[in-house]
PDB file of N, CA and C in Angstrom:
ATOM      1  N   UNK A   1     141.113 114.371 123.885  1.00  0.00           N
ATOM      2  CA  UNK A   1     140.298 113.273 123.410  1.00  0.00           C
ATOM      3  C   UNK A   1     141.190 112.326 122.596  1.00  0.00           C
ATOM      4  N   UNK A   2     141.120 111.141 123.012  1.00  0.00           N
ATOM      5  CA  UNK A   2     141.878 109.960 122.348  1.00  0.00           C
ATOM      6  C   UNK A   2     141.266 109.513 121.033  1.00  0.00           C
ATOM      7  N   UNK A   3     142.585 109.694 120.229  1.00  0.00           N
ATOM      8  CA  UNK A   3     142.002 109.717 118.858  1.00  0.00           C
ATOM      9  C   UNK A   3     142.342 108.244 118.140  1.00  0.00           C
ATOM     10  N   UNK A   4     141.300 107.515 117.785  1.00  0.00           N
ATOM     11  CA  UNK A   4     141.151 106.618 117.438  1.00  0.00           C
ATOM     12  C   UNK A   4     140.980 105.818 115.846  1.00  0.00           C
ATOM     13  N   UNK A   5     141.669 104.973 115.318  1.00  0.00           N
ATOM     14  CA  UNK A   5     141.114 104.456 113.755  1.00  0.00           C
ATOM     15  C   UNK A   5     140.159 103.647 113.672  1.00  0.00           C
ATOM     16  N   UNK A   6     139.866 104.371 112.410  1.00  0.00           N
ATOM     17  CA  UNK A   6     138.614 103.664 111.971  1.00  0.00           C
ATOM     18  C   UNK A   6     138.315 101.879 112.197  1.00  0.00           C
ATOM     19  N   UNK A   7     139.337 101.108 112.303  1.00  0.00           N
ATOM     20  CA  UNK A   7     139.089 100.012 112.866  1.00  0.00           C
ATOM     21  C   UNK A   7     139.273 100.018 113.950  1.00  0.00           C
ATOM     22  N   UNK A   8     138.996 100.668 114.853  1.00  0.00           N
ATOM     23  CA  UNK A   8     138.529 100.387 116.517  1.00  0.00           C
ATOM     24  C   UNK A   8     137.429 101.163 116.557  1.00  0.00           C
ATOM     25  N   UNK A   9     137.166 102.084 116.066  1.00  0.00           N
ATOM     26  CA  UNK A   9     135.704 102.694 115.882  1.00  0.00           C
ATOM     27  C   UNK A   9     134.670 101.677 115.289  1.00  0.00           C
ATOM     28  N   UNK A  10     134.923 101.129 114.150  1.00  0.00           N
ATOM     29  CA  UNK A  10     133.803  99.805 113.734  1.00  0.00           C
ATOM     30  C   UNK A  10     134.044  98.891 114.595  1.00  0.00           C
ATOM     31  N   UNK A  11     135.200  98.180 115.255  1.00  0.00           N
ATOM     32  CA  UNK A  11     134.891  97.046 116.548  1.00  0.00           C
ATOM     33  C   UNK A  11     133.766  97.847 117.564  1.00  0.00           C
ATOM     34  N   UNK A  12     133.838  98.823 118.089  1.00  0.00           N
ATOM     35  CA  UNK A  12     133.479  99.361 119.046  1.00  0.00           C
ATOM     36  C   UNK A  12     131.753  99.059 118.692  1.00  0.00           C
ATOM     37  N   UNK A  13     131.566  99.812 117.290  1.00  0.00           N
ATOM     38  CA  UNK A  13     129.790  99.859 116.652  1.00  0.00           C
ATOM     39  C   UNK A  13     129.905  98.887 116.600  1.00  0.00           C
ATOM     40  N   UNK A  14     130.611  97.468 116.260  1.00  0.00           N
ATOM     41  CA  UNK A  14     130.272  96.087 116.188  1.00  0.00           C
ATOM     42  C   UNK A  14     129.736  95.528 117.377  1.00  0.00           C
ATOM     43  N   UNK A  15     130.440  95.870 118.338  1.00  0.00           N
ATOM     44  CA  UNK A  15     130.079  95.312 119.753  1.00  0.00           C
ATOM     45  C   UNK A  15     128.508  95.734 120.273  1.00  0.00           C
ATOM     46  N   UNK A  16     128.129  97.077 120.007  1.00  0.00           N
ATOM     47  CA  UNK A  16     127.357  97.777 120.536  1.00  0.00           C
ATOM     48  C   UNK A  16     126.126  97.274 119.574  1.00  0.00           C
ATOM     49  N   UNK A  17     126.238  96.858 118.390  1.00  0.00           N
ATOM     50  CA  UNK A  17     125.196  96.266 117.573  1.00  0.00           C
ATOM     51  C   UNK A  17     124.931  95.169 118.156  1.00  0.00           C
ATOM     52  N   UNK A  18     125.744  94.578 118.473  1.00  0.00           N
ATOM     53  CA  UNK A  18     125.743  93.216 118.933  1.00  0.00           C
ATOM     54  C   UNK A  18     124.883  93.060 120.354  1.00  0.00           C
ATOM     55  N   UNK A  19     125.286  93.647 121.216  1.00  0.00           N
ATOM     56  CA  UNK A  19     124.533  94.237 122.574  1.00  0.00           C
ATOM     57  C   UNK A  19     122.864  94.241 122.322  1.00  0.00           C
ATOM     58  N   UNK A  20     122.858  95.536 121.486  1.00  0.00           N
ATOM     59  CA  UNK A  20     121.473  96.307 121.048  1.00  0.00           C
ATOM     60  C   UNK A  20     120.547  95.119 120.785  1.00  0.00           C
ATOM     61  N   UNK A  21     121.307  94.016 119.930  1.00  0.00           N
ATOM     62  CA  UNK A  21     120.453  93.347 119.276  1.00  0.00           C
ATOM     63  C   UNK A  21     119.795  92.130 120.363  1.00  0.00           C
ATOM     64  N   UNK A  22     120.964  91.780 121.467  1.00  0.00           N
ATOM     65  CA  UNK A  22     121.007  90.791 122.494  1.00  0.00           C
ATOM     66  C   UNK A  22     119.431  91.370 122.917  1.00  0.00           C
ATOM     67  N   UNK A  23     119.617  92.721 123.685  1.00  0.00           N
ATOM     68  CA  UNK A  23     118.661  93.907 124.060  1.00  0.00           C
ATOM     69  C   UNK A  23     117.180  93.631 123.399  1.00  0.00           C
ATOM     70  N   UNK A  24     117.166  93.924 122.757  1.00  0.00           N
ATOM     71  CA  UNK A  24     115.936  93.484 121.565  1.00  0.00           C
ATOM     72  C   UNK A  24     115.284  92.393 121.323  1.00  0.00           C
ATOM     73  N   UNK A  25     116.250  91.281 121.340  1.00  0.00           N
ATOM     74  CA  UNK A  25     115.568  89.635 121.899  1.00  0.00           C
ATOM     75  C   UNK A  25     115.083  89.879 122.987  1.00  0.00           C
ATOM     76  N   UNK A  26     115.548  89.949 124.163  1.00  0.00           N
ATOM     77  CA  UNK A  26     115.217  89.737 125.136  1.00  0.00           C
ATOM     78  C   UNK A  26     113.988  90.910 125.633  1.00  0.00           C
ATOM     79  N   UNK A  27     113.918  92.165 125.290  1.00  0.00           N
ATOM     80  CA  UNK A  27     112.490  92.347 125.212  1.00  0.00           C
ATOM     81  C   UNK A  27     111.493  92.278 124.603  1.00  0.00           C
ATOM     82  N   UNK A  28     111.757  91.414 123.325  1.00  0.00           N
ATOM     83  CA  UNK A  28     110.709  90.757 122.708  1.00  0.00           C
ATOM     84  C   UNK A  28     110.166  89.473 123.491  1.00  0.00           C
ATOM     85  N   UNK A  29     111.238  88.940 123.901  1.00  0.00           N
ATOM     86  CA  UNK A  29     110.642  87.590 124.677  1.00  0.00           C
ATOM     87  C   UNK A  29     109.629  87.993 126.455  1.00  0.00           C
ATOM     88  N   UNK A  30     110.002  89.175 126.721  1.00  0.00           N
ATOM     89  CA  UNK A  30     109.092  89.816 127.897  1.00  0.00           C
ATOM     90  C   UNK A  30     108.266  90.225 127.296  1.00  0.00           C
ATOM     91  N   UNK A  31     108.168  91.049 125.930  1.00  0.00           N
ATOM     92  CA  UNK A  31     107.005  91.527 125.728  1.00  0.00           C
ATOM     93  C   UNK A  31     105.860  90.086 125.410  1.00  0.00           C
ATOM     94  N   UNK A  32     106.324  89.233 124.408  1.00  0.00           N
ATOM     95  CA  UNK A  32     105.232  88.185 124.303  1.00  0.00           C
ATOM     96  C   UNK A  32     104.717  87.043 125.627  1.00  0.00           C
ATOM     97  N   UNK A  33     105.505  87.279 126.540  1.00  0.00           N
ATOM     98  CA  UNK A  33     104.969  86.673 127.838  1.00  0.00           C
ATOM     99  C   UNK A  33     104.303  87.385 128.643  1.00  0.00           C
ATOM    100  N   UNK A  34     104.436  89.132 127.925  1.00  0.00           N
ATOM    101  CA  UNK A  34     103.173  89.479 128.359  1.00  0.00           C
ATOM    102  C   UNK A  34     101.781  88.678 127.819  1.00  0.00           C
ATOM    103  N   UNK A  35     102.063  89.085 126.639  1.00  0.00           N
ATOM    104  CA  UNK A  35     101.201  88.421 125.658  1.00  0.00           C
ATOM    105  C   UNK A  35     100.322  87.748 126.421  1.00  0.00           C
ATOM    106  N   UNK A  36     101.209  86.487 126.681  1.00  0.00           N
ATOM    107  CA  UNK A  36     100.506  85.492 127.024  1.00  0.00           C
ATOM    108  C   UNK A  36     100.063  85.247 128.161  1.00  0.00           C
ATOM    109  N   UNK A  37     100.726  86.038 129.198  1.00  0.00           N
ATOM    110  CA  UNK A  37      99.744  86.471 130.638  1.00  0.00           C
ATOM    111  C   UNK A  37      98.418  87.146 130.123  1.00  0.00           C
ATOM    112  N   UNK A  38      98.255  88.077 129.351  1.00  0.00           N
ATOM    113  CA  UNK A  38      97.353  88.921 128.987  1.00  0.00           C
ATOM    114  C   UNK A  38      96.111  88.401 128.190  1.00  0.00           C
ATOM    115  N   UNK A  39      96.937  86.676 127.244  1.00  0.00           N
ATOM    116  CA  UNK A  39      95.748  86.439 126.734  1.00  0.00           C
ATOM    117  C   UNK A  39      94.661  84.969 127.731  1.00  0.00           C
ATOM    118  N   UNK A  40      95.746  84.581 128.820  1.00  0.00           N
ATOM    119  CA  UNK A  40      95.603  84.047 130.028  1.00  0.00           C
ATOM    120  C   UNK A  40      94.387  84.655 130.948  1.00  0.00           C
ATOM    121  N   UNK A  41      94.652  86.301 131.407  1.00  0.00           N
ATOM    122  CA  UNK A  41      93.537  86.810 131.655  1.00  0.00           C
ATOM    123  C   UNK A  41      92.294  87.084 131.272  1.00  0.00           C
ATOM    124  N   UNK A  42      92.846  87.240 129.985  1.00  0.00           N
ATOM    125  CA  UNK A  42      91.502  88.025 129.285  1.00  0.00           C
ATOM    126  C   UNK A  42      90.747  86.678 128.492  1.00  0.00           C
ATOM    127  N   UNK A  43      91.234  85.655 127.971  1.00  0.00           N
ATOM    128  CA  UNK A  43      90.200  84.684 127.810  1.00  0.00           C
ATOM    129  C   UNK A  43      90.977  84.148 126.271  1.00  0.00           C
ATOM    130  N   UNK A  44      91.543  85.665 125.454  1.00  0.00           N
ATOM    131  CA  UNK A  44      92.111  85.119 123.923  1.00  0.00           C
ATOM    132  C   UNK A  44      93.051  86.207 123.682  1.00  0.00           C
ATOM    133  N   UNK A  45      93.421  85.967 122.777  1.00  0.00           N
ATOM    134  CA  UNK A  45      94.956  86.562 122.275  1.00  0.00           C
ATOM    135  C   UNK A  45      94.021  87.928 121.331  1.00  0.00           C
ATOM    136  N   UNK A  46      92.851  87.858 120.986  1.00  0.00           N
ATOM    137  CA  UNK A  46      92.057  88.536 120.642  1.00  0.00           C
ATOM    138  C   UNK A  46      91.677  89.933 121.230  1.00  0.00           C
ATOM    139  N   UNK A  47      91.698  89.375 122.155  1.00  0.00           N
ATOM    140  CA  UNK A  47      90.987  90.858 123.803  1.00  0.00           C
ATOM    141  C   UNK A  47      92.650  91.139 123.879  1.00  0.00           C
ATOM    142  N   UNK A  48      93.337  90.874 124.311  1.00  0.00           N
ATOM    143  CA  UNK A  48      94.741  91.077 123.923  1.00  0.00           C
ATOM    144  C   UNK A  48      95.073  92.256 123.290  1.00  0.00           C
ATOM    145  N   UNK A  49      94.782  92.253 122.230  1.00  0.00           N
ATOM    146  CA  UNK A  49      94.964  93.049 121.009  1.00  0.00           C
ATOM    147  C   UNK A  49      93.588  93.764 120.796  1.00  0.00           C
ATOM    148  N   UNK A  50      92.432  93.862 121.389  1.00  0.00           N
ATOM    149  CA  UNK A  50      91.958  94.515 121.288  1.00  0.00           C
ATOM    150  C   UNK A  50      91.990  96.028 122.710  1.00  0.00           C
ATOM    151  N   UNK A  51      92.305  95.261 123.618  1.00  0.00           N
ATOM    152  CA  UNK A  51      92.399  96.074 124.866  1.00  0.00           C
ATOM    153  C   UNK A  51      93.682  97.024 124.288  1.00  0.00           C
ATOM    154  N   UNK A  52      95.086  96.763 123.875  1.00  0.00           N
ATOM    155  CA  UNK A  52      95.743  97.851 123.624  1.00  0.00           C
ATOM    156  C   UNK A  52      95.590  98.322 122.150  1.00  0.00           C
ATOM    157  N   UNK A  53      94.693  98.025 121.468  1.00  0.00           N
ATOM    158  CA  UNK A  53      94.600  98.918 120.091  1.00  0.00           C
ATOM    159  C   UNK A  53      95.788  98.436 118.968  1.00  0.00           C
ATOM    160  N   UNK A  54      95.941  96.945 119.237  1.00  0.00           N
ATOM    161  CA  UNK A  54      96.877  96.441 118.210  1.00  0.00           C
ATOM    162  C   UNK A  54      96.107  95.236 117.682  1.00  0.00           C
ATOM    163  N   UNK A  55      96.715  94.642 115.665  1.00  0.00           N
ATOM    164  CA  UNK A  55      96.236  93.723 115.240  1.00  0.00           C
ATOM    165  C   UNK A  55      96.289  92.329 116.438  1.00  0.00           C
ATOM    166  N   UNK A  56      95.701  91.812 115.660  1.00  0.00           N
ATOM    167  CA  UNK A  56      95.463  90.519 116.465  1.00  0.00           C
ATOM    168  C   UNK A  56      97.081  89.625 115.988  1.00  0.00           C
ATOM    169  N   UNK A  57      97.373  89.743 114.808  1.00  0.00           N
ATOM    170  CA  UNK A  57      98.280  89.023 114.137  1.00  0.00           C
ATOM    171  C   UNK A  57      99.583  89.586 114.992  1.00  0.00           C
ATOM    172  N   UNK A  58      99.732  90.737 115.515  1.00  0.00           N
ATOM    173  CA  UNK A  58     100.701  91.120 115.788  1.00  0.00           C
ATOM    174  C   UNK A  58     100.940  90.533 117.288  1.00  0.00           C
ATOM    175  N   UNK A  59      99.870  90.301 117.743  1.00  0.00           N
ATOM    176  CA  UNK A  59     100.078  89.246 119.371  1.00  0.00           C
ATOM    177  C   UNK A  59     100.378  87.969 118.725  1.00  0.00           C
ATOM    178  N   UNK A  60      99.567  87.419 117.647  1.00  0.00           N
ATOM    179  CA  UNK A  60     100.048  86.094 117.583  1.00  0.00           C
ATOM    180  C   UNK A  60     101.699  86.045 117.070  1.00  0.00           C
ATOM    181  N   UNK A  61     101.886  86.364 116.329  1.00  0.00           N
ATOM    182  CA  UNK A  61     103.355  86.187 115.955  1.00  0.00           C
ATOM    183  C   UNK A  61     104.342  87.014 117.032  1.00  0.00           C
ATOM    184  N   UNK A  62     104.111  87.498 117.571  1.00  0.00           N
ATOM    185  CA  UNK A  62     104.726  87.742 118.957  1.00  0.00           C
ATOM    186  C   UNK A  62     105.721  86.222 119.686  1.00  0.00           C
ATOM    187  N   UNK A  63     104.420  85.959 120.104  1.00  0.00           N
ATOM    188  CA  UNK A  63     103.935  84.700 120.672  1.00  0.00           C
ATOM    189  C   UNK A  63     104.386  83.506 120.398  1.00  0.00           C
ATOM    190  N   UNK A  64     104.272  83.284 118.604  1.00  0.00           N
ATOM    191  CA  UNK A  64     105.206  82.016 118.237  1.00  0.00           C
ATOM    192  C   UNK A  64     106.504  82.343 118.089  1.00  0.00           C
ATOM    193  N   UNK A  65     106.895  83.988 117.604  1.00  0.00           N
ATOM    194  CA  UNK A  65     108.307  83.977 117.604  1.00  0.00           C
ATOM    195  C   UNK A  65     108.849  83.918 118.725  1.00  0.00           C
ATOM    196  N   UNK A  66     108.505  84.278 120.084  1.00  0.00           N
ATOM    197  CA  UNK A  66     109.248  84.876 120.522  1.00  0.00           C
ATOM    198  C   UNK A  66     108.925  84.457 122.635  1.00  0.00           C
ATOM    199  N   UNK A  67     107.522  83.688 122.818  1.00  0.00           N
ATOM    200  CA  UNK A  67     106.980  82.852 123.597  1.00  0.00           C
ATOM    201  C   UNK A  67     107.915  81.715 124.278  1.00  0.00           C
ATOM    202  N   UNK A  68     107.111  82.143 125.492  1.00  0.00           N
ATOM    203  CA  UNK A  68     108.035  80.945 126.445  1.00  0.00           C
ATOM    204  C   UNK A  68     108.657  79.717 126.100  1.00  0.00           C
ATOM    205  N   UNK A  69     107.757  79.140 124.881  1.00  0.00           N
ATOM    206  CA  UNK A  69     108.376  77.709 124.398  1.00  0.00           C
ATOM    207  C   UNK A  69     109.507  78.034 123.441  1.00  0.00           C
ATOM    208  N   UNK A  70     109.773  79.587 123.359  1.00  0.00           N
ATOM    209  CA  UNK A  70     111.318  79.747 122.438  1.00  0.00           C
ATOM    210  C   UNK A  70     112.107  79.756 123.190  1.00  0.00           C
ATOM    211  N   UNK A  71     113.330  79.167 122.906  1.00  0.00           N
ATOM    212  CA  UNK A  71     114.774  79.367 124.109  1.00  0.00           C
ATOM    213  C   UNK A  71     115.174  80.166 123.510  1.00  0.00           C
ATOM    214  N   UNK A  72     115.734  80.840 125.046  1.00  0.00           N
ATOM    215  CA  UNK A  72     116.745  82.491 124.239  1.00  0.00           C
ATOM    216  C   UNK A  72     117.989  81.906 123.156  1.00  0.00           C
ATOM    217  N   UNK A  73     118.254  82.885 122.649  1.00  0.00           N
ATOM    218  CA  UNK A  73     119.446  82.528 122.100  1.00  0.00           C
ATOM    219  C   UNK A  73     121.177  82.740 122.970  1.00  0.00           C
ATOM    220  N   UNK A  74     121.609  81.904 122.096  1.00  0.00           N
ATOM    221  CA  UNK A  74     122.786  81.784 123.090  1.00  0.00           C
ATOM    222  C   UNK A  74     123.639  83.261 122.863  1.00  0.00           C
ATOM    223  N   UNK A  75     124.547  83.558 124.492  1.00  0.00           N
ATOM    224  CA  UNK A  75     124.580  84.980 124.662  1.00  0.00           C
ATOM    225  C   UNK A  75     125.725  85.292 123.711  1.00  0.00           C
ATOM    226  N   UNK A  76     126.329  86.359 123.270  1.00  0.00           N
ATOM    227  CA  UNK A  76     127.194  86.963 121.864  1.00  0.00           C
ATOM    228  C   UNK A  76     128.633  86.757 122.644  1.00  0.00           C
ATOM    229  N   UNK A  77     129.301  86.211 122.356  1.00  0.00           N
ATOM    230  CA  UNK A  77     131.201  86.087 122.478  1.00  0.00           C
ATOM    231  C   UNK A  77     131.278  87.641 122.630  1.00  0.00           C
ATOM    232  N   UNK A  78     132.091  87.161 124.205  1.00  0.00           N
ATOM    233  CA  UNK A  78     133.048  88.948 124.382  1.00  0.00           C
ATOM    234  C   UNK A  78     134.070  88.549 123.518  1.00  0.00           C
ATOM    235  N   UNK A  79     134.349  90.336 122.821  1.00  0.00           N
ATOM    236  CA  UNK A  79     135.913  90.428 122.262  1.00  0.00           C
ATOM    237  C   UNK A  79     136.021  91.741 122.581  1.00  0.00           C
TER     238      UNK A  79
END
């Protein structure tokens, strides 16, 4: 096993944070376009959140954070 220093071990977790986090936008922005298919069907952002057993607040701020009218963010510099 290639043994490595501690500064290529933190680049390495740097990168992979960095990833994770890319990761995490981007299924926040699928999850709130569920959202908004869901509150499309169902009539309100209300039935929404009531059909899966979550606040209502938690679809809406979904939605403004993170909703089709947000542009992704721009993608993380390889190093």
């Amino acid at each position: 096993m290639p043994i490595t220093d501690w500064r290529e071990r933190v680049d390495v977790e740097n990168r992979r944070q960095r990833e994770l986090r890319a990761e995490m936008a981007a299924s926040a922005r699928r999850r709130a376009t569920a959202f908004v298919e869901g509150a499309e069907e169902l009539g309100s952002k209300s039935a929404v959140a009531r059909e899966i057993g979550i606040d209502v607040r938690a679809v809406r701020r979904a939605i403004n954070e993170y909703g089709p009218a947000t542009a992704p963010p721009p993608a993380p510099p390889d190093n």
